[in-house]
N, C-alpha and C. Protein backbone atom coordinates (compact mmCIF):
# COMPACT_ATOMS: atom_id res chain seq x y z
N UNK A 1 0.82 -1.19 0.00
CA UNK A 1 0.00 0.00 0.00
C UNK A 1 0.87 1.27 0.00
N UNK A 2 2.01 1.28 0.92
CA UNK A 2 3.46 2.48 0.32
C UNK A 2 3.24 2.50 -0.75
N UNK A 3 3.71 1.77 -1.52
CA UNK A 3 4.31 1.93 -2.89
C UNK A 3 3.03 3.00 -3.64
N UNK A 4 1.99 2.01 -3.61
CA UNK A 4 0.82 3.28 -3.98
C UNK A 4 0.78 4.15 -3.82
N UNK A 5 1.01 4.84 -2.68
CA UNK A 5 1.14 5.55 -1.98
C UNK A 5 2.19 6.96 -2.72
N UNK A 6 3.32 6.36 -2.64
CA UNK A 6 4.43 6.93 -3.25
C UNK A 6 4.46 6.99 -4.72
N UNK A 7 3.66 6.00 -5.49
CA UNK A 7 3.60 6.36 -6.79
C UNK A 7 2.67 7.54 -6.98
N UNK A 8 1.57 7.62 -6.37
CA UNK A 8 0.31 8.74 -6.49
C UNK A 8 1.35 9.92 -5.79
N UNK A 9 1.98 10.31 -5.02
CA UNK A 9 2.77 11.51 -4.61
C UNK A 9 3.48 11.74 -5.45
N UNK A 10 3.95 10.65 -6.30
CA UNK A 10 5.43 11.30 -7.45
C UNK A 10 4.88 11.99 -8.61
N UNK A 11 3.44 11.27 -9.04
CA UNK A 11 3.11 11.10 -10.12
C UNK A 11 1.96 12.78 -10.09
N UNK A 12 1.40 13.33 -8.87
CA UNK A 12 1.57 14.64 -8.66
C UNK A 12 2.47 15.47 -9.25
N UNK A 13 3.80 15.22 -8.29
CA UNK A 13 4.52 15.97 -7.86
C UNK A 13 5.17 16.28 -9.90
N UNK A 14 5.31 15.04 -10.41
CA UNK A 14 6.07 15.17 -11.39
C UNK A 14 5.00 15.68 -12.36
N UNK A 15 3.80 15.63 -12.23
CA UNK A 15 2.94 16.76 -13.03
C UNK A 15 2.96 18.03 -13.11
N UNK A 16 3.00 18.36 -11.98
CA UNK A 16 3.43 20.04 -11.78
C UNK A 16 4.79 20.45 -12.34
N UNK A 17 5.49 19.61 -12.04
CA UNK A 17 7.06 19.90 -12.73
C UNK A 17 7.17 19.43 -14.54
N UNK A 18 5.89 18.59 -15.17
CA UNK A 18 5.55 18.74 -16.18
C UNK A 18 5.18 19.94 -16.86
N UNK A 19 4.01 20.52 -16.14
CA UNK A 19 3.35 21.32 -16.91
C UNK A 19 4.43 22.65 -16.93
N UNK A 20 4.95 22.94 -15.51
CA UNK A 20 5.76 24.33 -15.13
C UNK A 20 6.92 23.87 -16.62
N UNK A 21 7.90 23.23 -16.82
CA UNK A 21 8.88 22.36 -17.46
C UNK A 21 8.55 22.54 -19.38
N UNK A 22 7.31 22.28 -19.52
CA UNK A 22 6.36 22.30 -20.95
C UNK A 22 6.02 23.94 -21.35
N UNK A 23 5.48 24.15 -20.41
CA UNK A 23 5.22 25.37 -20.54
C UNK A 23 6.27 26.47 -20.58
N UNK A 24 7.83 26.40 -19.80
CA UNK A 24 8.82 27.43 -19.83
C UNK A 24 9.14 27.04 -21.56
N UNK A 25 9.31 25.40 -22.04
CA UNK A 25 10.01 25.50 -22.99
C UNK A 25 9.16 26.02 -24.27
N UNK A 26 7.84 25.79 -24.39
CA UNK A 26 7.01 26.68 -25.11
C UNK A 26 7.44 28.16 -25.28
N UNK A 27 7.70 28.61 -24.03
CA UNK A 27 7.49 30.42 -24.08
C UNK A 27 9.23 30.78 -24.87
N UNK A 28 9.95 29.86 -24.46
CA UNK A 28 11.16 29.61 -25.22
C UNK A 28 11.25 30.02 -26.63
N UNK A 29 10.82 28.90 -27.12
CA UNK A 29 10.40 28.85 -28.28
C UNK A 29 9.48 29.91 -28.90
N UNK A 30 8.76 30.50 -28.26
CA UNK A 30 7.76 31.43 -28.92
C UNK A 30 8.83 32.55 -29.01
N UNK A 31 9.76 33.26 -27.80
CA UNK A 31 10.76 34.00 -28.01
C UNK A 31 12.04 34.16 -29.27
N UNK A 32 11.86 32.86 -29.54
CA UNK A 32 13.16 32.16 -30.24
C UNK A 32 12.30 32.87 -31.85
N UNK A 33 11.08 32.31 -31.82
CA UNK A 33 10.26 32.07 -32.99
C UNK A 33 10.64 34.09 -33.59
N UNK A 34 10.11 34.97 -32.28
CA UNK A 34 9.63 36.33 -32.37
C UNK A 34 11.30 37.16 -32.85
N UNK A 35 12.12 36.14 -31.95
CA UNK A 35 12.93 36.89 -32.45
C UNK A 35 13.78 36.81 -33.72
N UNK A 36 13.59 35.41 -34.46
CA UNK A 36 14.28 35.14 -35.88
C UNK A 36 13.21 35.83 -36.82
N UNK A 37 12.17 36.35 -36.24
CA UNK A 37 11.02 36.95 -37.38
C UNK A 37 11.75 38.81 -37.30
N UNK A 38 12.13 38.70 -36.11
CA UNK A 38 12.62 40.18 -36.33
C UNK A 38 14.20 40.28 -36.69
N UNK A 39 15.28 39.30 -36.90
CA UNK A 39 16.34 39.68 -37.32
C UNK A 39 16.24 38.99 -39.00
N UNK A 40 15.16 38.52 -39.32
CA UNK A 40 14.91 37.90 -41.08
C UNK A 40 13.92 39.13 -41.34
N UNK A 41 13.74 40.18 -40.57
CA UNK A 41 13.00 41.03 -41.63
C UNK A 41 11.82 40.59 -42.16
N UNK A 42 10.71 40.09 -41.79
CA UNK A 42 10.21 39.47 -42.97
C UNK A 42 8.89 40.57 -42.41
N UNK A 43 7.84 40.25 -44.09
CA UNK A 43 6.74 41.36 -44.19
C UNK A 43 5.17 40.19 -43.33
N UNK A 44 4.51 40.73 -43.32
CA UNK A 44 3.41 40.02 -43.31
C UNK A 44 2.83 39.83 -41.58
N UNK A 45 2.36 38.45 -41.55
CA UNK A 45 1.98 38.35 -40.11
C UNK A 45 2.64 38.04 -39.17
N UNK A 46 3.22 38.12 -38.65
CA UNK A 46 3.86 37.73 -37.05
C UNK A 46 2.99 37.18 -36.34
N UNK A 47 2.53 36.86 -35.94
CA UNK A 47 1.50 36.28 -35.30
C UNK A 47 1.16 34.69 -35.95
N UNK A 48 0.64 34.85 -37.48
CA UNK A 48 0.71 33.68 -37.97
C UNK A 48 2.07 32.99 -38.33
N UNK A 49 3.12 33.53 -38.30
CA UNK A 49 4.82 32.66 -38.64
C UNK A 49 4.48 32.02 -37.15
N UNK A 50 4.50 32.82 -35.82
CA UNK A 50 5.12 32.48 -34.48
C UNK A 50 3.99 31.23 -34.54
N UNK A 51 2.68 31.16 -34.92
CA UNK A 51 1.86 30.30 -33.90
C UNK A 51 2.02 28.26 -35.38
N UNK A 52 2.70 29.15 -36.26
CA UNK A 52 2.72 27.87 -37.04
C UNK A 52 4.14 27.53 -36.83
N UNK A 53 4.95 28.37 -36.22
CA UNK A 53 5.98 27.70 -35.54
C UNK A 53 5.88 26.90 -34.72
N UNK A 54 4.99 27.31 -33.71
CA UNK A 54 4.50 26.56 -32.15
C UNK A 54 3.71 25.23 -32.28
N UNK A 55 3.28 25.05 -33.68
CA UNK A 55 2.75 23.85 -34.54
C UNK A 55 3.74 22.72 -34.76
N UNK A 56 4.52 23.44 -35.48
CA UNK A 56 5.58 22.62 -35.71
C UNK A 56 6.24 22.23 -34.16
N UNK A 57 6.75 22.81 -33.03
CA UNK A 57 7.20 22.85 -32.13
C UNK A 57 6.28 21.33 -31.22
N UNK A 58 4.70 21.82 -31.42
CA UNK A 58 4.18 20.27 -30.70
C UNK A 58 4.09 19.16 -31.43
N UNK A 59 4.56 19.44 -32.51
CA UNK A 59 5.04 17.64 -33.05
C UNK A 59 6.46 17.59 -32.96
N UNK A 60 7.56 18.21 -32.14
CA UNK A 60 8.96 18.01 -32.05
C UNK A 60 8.93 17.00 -31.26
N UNK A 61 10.64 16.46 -31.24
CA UNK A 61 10.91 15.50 -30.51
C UNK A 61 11.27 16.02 -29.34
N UNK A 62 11.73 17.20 -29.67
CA UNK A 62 12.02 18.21 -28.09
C UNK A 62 10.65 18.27 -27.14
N UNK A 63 9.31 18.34 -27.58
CA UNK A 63 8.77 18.38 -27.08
C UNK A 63 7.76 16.74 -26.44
N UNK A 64 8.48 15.62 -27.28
CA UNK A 64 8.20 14.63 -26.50
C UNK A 64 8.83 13.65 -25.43
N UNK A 65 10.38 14.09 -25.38
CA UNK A 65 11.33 14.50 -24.54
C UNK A 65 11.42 14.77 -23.25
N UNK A 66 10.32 15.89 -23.44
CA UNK A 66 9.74 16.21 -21.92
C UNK A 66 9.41 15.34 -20.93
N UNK A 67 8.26 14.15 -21.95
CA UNK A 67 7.54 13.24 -21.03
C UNK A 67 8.71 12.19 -20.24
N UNK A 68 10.05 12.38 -20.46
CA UNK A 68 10.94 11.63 -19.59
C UNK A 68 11.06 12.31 -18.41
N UNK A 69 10.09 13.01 -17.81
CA UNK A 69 9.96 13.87 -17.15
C UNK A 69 8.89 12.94 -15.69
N UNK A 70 8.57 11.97 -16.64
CA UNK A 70 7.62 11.10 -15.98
C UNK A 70 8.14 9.83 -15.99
N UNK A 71 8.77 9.16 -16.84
CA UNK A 71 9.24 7.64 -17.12
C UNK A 71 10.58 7.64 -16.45
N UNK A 72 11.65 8.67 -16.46
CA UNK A 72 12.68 8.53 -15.66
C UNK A 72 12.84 8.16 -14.71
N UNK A 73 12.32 9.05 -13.51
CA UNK A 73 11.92 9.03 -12.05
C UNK A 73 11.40 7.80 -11.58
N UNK A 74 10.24 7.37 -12.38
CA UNK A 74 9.50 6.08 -12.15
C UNK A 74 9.82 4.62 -12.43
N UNK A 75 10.84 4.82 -13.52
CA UNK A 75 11.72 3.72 -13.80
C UNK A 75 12.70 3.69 -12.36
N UNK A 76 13.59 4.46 -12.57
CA UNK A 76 14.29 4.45 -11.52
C UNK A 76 14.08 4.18 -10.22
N UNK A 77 12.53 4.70 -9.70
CA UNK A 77 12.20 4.29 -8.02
C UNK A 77 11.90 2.96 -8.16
N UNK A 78 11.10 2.55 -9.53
CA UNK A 78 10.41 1.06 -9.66
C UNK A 78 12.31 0.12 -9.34
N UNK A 79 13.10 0.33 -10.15
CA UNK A 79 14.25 -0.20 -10.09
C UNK A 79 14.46 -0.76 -8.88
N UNK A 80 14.96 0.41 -7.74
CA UNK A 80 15.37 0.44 -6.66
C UNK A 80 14.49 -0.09 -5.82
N UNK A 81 13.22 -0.41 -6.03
CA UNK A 81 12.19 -1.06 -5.04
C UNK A 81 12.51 -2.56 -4.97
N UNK A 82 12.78 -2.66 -6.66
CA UNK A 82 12.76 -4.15 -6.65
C UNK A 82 13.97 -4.75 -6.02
N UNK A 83 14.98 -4.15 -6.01
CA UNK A 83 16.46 -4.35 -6.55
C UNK A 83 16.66 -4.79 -4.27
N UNK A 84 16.14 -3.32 -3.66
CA UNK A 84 16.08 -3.54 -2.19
C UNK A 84 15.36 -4.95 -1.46
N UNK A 85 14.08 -4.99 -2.56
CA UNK A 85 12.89 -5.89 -1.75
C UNK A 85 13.11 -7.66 -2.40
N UNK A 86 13.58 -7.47 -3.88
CA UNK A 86 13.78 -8.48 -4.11
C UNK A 86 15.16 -9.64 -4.80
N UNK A 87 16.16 -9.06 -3.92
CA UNK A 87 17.57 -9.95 -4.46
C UNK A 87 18.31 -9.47 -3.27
């Protein structure tokens, strides 16, 4: 019943540090996006380059990357549970 226990606290804890984590590297990127639109000069929308950037950006691998954000931690405690409790 620990273990439950401790998986439902991580699996919190590592949500919040998901979303905070997802979300800085988004605003990243939107910066990154605003600012190669202003040293390329270019005419037209800003708004539509940055948000079809941010398109491209949620099908990156950078952005699925993140989710080791969740499988790391959990691999690793699962590891060490077994590794203490069973050998």
């Amino acid at each position: 019943m620990g273990v439950i226990r401790l998986f439902f606290i991580a699996f919190i804890v590592l949500s919040v540090f998901y979303v905070s984590l997802s979300l800085y590297s988004r605003a990243v990127r939107r910066g990154k996006l605003e600012q190669r639109w202003i040293e390329e000069g270019r005419e037209g929308d800003q708004e539509a380059y940055v948000k079809a950037g941010l398109v491209d950006y949620d099908s990156s691998l950078r952005r699925r990357l993140i989710l080791g954000v969740y499988i790391i931690p959990m691999v690793i405690v699962g590891t060490i549970l077994y590794l203490v409790n069973y050998t």
